[in-house]
C-alpha atoms as a PDB file:
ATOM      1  CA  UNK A   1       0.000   0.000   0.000  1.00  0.00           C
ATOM      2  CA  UNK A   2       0.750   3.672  -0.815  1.00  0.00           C
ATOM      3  CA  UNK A   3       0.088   6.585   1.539  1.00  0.00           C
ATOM      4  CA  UNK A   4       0.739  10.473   1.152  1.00  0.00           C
ATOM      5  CA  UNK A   5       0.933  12.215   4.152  1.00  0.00           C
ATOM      6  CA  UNK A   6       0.960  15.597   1.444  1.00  0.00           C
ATOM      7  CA  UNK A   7      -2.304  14.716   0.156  1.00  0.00           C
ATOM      8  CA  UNK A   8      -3.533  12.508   3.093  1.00  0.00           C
ATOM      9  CA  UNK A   9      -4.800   9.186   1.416  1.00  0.00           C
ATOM     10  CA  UNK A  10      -3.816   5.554   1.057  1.00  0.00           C
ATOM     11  CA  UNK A  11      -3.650   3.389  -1.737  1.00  0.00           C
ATOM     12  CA  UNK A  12      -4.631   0.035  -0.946  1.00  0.00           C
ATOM     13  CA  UNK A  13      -3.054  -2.176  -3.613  1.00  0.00           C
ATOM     14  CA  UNK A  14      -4.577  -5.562  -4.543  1.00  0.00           C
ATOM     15  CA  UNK A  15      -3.128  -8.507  -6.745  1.00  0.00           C
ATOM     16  CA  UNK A  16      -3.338  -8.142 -10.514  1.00  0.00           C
ATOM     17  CA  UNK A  17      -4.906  -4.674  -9.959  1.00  0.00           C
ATOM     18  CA  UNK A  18      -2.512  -1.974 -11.579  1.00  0.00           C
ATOM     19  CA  UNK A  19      -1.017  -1.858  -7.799  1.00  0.00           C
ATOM     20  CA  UNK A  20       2.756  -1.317  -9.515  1.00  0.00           C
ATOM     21  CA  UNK A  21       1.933   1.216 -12.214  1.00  0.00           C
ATOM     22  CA  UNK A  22      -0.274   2.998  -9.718  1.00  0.00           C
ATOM     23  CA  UNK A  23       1.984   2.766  -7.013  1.00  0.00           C
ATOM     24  CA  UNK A  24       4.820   4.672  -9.543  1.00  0.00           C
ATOM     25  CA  UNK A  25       3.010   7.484 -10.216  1.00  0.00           C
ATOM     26  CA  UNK A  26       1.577   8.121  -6.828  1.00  0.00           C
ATOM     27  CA  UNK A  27       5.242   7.734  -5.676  1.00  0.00           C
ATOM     28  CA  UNK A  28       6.323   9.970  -8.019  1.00  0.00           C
ATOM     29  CA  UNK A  29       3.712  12.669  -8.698  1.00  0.00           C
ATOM     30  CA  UNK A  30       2.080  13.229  -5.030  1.00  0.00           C
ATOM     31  CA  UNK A  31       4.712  12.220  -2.533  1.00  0.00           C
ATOM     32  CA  UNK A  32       3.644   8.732  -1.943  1.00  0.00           C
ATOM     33  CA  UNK A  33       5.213   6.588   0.432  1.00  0.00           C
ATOM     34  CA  UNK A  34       5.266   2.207   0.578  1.00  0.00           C
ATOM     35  CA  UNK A  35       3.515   1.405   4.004  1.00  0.00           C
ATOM     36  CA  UNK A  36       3.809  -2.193   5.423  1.00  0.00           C
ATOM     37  CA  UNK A  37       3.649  -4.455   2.092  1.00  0.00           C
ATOM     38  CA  UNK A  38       2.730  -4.120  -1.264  1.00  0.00           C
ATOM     39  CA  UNK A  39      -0.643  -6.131  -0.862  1.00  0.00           C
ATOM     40  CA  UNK A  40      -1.257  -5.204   2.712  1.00  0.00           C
ATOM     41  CA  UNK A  41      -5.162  -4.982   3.593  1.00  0.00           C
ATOM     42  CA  UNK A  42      -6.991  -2.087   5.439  1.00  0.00           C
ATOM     43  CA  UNK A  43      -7.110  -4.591   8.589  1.00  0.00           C
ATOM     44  CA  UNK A  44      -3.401  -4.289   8.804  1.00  0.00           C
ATOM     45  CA  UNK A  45      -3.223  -0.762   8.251  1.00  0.00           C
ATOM     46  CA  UNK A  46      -5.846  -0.043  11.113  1.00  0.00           C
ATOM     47  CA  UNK A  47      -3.713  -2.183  13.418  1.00  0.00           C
ATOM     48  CA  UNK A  48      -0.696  -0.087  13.097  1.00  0.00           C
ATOM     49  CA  UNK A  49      -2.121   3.158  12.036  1.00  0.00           C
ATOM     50  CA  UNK A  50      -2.497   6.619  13.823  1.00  0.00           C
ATOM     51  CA  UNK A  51      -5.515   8.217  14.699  1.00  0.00           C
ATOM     52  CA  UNK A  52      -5.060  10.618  12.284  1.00  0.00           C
ATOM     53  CA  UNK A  53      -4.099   8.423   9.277  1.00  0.00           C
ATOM     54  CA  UNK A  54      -6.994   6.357   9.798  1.00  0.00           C
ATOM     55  CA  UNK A  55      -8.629   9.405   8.254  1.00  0.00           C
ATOM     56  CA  UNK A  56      -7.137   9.158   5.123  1.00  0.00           C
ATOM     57  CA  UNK A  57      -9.041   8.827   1.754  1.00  0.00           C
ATOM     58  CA  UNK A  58      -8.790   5.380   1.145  1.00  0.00           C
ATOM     59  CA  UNK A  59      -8.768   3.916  -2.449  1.00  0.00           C
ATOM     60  CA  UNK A  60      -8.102   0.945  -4.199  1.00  0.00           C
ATOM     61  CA  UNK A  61      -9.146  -1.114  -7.878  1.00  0.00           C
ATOM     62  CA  UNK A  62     -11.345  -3.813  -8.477  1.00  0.00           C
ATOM     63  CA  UNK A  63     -10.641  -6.381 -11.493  1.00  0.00           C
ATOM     64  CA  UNK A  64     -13.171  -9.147 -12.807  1.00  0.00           C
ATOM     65  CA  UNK A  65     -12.027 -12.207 -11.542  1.00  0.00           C
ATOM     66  CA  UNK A  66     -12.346 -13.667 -14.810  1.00  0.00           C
ATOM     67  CA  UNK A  67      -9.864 -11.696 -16.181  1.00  0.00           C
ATOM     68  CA  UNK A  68      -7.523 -12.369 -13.100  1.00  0.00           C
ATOM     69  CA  UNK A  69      -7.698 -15.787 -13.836  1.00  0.00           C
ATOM     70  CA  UNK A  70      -6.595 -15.089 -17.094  1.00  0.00           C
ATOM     71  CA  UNK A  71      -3.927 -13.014 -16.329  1.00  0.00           C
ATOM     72  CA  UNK A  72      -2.008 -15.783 -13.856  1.00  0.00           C
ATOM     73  CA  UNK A  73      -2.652 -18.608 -16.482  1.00  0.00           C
ATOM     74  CA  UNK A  74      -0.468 -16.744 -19.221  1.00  0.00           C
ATOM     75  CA  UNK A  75       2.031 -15.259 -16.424  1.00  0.00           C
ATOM     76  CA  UNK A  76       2.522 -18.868 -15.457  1.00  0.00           C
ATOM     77  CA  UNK A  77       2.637 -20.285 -18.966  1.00  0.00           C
ATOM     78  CA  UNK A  78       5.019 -17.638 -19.523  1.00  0.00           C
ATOM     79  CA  UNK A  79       7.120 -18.067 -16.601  1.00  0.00           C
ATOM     80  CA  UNK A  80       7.097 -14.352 -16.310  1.00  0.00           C
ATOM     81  CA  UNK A  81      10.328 -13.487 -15.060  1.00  0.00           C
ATOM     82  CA  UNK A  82      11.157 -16.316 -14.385  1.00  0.00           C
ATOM     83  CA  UNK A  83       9.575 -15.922 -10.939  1.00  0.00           C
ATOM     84  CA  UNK A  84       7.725 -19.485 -10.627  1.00  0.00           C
ATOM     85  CA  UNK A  85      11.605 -21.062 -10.627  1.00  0.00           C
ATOM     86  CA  UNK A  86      13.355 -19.049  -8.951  1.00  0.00           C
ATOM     87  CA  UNK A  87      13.803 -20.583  -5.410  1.00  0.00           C
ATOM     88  CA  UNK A  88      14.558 -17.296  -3.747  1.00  0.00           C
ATOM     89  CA  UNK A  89      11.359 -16.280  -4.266  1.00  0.00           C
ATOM     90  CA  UNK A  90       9.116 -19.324  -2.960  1.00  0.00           C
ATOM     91  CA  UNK A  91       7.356 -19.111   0.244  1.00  0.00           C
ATOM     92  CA  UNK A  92       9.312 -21.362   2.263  1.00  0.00           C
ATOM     93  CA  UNK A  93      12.391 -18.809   1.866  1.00  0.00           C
ATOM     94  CA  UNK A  94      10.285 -16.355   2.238  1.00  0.00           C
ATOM     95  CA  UNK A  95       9.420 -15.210  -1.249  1.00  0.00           C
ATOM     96  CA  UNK A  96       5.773 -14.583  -2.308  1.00  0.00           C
ATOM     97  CA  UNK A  97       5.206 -18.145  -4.600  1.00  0.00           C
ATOM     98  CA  UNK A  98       3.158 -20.660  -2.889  1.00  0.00           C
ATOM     99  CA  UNK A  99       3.622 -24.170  -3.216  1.00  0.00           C
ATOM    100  CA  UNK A 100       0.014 -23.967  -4.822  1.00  0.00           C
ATOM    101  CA  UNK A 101       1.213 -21.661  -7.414  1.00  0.00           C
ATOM    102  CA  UNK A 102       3.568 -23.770  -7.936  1.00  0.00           C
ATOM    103  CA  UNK A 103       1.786 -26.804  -8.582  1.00  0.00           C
ATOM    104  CA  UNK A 104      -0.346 -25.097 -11.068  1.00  0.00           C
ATOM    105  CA  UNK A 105       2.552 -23.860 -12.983  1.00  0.00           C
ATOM    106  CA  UNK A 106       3.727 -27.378 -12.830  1.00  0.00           C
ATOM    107  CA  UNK A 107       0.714 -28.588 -14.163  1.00  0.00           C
ATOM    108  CA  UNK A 108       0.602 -26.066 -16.850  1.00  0.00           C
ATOM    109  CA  UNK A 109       4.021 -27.208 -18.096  1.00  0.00           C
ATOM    110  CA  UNK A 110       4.225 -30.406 -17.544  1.00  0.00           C
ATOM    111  CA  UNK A 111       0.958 -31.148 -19.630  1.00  0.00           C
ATOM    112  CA  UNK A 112       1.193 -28.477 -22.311  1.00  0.00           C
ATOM    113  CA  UNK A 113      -2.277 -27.235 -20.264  1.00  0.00           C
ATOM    114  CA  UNK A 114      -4.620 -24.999 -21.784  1.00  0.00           C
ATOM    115  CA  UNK A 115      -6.399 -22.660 -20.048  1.00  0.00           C
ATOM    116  CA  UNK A 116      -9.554 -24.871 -20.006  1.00  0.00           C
ATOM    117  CA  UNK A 117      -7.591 -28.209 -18.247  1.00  0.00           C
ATOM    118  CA  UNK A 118      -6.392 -25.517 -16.026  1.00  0.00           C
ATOM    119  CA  UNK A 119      -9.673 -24.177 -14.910  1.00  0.00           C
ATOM    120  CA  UNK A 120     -11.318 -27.901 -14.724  1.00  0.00           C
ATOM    121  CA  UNK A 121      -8.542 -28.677 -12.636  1.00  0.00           C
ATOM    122  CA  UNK A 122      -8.145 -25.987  -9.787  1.00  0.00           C
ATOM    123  CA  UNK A 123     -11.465 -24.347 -10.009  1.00  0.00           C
ATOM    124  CA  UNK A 124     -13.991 -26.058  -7.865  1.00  0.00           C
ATOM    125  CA  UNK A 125     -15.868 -23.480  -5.244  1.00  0.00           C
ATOM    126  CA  UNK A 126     -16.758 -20.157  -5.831  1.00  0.00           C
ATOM    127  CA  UNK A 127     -13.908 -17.254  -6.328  1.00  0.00           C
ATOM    128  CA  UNK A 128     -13.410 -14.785  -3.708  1.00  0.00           C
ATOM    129  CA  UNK A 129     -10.279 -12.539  -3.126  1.00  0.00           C
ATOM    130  CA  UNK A 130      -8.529  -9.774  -1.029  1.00  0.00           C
ATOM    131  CA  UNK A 131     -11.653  -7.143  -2.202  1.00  0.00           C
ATOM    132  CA  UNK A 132     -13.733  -8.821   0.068  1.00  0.00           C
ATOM    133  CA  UNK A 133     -11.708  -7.155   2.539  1.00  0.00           C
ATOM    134  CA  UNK A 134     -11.178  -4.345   1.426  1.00  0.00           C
ATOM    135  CA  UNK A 135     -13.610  -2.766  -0.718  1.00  0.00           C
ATOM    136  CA  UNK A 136     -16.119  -2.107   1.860  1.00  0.00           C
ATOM    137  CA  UNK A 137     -13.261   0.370   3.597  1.00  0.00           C
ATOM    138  CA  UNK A 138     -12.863   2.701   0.592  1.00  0.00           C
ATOM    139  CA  UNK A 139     -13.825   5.863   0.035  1.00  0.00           C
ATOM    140  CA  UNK A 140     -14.011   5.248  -3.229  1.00  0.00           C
ATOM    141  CA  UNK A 141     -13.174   2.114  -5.718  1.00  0.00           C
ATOM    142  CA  UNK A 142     -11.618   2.327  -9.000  1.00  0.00           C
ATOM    143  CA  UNK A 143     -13.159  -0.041 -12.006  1.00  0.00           C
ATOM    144  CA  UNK A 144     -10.087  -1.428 -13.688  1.00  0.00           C
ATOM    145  CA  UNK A 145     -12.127  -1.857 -16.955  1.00  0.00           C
ATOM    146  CA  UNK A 146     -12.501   2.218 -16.382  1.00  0.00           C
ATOM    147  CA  UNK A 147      -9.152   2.887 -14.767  1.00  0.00           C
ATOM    148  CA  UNK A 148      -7.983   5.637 -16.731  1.00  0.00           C
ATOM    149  CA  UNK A 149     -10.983   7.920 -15.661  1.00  0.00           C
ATOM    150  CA  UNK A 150     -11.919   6.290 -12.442  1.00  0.00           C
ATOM    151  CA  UNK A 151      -8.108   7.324 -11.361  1.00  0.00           C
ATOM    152  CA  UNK A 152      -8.325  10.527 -12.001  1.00  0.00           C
ATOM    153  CA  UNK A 153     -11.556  11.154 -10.311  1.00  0.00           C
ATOM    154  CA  UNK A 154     -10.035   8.969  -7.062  1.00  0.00           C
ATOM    155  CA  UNK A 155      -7.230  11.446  -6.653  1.00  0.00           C
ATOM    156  CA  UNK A 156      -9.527  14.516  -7.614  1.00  0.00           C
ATOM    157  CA  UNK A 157     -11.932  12.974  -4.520  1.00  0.00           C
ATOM    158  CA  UNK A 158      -8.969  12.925  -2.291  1.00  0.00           C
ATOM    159  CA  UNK A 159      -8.820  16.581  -2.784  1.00  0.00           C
ATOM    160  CA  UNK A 160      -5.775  16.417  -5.749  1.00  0.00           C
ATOM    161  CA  UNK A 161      -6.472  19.060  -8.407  1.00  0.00           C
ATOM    162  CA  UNK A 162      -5.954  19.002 -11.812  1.00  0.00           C
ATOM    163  CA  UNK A 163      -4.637  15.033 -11.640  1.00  0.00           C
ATOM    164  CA  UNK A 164      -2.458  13.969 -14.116  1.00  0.00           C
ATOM    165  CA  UNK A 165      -3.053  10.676 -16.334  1.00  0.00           C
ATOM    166  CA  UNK A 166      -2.256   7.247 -15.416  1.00  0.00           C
ATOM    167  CA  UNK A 167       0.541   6.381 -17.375  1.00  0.00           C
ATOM    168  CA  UNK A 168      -0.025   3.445 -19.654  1.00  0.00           C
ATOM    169  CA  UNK A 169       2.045   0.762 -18.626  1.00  0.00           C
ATOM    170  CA  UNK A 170       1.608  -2.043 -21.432  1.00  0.00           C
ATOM    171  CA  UNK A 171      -0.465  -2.434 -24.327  1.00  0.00           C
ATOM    172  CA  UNK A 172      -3.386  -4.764 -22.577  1.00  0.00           C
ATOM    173  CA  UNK A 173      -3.101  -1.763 -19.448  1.00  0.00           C
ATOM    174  CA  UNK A 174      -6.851  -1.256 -18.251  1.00  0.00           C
ATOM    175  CA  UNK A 175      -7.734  -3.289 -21.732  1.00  0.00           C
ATOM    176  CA  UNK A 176     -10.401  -6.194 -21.190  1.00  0.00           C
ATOM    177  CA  UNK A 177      -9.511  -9.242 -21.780  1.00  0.00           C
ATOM    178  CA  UNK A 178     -11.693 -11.381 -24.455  1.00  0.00           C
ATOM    179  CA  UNK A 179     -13.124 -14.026 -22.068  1.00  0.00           C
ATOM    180  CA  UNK A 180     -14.997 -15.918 -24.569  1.00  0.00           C
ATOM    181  CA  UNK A 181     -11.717 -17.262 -26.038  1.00  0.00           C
ATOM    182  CA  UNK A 182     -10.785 -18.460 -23.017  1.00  0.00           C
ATOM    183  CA  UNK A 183     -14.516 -19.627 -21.370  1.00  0.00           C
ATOM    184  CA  UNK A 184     -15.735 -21.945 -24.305  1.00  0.00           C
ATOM    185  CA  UNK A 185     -18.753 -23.352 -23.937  1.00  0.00           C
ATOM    186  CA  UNK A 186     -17.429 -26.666 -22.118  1.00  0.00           C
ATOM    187  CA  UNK A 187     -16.533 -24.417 -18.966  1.00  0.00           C
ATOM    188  CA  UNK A 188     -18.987 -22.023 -19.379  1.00  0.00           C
ATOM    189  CA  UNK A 189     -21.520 -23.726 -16.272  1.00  0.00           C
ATOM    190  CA  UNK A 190     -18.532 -24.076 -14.163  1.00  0.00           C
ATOM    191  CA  UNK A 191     -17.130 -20.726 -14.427  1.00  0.00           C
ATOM    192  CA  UNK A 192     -21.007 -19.227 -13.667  1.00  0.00           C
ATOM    193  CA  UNK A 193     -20.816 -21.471 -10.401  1.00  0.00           C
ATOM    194  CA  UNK A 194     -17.030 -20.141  -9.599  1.00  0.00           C
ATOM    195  CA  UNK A 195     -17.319 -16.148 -10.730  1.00  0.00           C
ATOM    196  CA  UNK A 196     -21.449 -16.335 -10.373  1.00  0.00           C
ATOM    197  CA  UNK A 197     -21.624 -14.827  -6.727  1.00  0.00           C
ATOM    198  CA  UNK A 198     -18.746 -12.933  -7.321  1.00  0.00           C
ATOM    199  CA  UNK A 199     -19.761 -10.814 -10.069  1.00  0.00           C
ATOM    200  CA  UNK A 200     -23.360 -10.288  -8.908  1.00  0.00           C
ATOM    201  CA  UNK A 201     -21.833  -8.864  -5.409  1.00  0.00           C
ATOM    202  CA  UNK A 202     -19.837  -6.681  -7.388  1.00  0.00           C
ATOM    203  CA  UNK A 203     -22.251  -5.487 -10.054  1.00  0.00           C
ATOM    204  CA  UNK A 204     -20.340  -7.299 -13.331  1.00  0.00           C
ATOM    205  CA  UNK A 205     -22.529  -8.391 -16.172  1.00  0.00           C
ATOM    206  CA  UNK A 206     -22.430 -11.993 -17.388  1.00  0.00           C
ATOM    207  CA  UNK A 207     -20.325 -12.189 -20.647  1.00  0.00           C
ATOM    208  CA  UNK A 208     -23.284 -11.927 -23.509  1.00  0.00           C
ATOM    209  CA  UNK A 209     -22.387 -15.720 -25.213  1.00  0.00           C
ATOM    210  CA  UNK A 210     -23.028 -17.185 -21.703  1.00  0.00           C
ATOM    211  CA  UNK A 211     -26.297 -19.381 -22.369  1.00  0.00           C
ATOM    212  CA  UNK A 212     -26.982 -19.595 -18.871  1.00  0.00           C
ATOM    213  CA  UNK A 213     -26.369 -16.881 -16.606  1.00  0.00           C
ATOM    214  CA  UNK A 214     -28.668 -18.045 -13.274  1.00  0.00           C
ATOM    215  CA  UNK A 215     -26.251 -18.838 -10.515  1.00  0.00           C
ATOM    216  CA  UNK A 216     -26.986 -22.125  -8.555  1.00  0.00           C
ATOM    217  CA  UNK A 217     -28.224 -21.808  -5.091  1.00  0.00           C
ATOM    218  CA  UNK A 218     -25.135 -24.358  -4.179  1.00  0.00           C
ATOM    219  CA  UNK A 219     -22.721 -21.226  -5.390  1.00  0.00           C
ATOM    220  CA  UNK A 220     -24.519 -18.947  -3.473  1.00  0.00           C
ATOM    221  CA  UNK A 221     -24.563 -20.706  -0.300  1.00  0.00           C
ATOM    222  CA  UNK A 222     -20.485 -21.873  -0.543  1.00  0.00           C
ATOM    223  CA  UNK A 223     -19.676 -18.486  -1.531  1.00  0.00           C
ATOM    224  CA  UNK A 224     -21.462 -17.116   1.308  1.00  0.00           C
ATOM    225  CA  UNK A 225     -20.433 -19.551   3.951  1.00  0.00           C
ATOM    226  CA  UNK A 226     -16.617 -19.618   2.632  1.00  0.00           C
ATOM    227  CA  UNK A 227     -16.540 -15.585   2.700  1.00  0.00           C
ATOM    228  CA  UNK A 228     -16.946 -15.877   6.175  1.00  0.00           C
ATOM    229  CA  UNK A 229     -14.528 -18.887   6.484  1.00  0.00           C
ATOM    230  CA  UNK A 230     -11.912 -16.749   4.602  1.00  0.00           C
ATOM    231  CA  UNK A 231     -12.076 -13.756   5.787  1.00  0.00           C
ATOM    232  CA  UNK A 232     -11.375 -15.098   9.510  1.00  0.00           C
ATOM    233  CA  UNK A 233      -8.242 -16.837   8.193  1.00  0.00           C
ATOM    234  CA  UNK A 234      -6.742 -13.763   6.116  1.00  0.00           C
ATOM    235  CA  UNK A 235      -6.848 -11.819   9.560  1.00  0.00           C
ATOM    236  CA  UNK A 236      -5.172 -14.473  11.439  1.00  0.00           C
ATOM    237  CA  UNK A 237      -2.420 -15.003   8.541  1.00  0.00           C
ATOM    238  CA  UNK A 238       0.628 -14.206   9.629  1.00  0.00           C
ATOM    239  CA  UNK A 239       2.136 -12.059   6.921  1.00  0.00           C
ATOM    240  CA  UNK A 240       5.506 -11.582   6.121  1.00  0.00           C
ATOM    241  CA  UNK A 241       7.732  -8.683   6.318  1.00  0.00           C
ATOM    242  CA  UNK A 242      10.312  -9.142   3.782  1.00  0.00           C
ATOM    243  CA  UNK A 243      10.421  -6.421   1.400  1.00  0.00           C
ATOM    244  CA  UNK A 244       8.822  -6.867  -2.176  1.00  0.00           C
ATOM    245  CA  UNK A 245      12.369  -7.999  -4.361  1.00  0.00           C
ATOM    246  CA  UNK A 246      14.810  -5.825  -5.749  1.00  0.00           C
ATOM    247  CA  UNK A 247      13.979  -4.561  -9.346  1.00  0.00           C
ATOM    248  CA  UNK A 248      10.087  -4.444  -8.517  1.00  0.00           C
ATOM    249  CA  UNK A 249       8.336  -0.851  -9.048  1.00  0.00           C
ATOM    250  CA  UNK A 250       7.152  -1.697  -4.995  1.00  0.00           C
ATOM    251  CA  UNK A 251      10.510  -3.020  -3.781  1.00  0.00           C
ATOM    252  CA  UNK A 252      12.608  -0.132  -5.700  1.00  0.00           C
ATOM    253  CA  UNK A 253      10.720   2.342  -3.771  1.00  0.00           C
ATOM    254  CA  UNK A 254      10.960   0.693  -0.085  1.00  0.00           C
ATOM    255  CA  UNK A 255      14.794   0.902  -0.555  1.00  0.00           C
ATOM    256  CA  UNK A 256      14.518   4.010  -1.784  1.00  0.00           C
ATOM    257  CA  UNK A 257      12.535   5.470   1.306  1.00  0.00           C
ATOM    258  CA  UNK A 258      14.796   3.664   3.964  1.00  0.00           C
END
C-alpha cells in the first residue's frame, strides 16, 4: 500500500490490480510513500495506524475475476520473469510463490495445459479474493475496466487538483480481456458457479455468449459460507515482512525510502 501524508490518502493495492503502475506514479507525482507491504489490507493498516491516518481517503481497484484468472494462467505459462523457478522467491524462503502456485505452474508445463484443463482442474468453489476485505473500507473504488478515468476522479476525490493521467504501462493496461476465447462453452456452467456470486456482489454483467447466466443456489450458499470462512483466516495469517524484491516498481521504492 501507498500513503501520502501531502495529500492525506492511502492506496490500498490488490493482486493483478494496476497496484505497480499505480503505485509509480503516486510515488512519483504526489509524494507517496510504501507502508507495510505491497498487498497489505486495510485490517493491517488499522492495526498499526495513527488516529489521524486512519482518516485518510482510502482507495483501491477492483478487477473481474475472470480476467484475473486469465492473467495468472499466461504469467505462469510464460514463466514471467522467471519468478515461478526461482527458489529465492518461494514461500518457504520467504518469497511470495506458494507451493500452490507452484503446482499449477507445474501442471501447466508439464501437460502443455490450456487454459480450459487448467480451470477444470483448480477451479472447484466459488472465487473470492482480497476485495472482500477491502472494498467495503474505501472511500471510493476504481473499475479497472474504467481505470484511466476512475483514477483521475479517485485522486480529484482525495482533494488532488488538476490530476495527471495514469501512465499506460503495457499495451493490454486497463484493456479487457476477451473471455470468450478463453470460457468456451465446455466451462462455461462451471465458471457461472465459480465467478457467479462474485460478479453479482460486485455489479459485473455476465459475458453476452453465456447461455446460462442463473447462478446455482449451491454457489450462493459456498460463496457465502466460505466468505466468512476466509475472511477469519486472512486476519489471522501471519504475513511476512520481507520487502517486495529488488527490481520491482514496490521493492525499488521501499529501498529508496529507507
Amino acid at each position: 500500500m501507498i500513503i501520502s501524508y501531502k495529500y492525506k490518502f492511502l492506496f490500498i493495492g490488490l493482486p493483478f490490480s494496476a497496484s505497480s503502475a499505480i503505485t509509480k506514479e503516486l510515488h512519483e507525482e504526489y509524494e507517496g510513500k510504501p507502508y507495510l507491504r505491497k498487498h497489505s489490507l486495510y485490517h493491517e493498516f488499522k492495526k498499526v495506524a495513527t488516529s489521524e491516518e486512519k482518516k485518510f481517503f482510502v482507495f483501491a481497484v477492483l478487477r473481474n475475476p475472470m480476467e484475473i484468472a486469465i492473467t495468472v494462467y499466461e504469467k505462469m505459462k510464460a514463466n514471467a520473469k522467471g519468478n515461478f523457478t526461482n527458489p529465492e522467491l518461494f514461500a518457504e524462503n520467504g518469497g511470495h510463490i506458494s507451493k500452490k502456485q507452484r503446482e499449477r505452474f507445474n501442471f501447466i508445463h508439464d501437460n502443455n495445459a490450456s487454459f480450459q484443463e487448467y480451470f477444470i482442474k483448480f477451479f472447484n468453489i466459488p472465487f473470492d479474493n482480497f476485495a472482500s476485505l477491502t472494498l467495503d473500507k474505501c472511500d471510493y473504488v476504481i473499475r479497472y475496466e474504467n481505470i484511466t478515468e476512475d483514477y483521475k476522479i479517485a485522486l480529484a476525490k482525495a482533494g488532488i487538483e488538476n490530476p495527471k493521467d495514469l501512465p499506460v504501462a503495457n499495451k493490454t493496461f486497463g484493456k479487457k480481456k476477451d473471455l470468450s476465447e478463453y470460457y468456451t462453452k465446455e466451462i462455461q456452467s462451471l465458471a457461472l458457479f465459480v465467478f457467479g456470486p462474485f460478479l453479482k456482489k460486485y455489479d459485473y454483467k455476465f459475458p453476452k455468449d453465456w447461455n446460462q447466466t442463473k447462478i446455482p443456489l449451491s454457489a450462493k450458499f459456498l460463496f457465502h459460507i466460505g466468505g466468512i470462512i476466509r475472511k477469519w483466516k486472512w486476519k489471522l495469517k501471519k504475513q511476512s515482512s520481507r520487502k517486495s524484491i529488488r527490481g520491482s516498481i514496490y521493492g525499488d521504492v521501499q529501498r529508496k525510502n529507507n
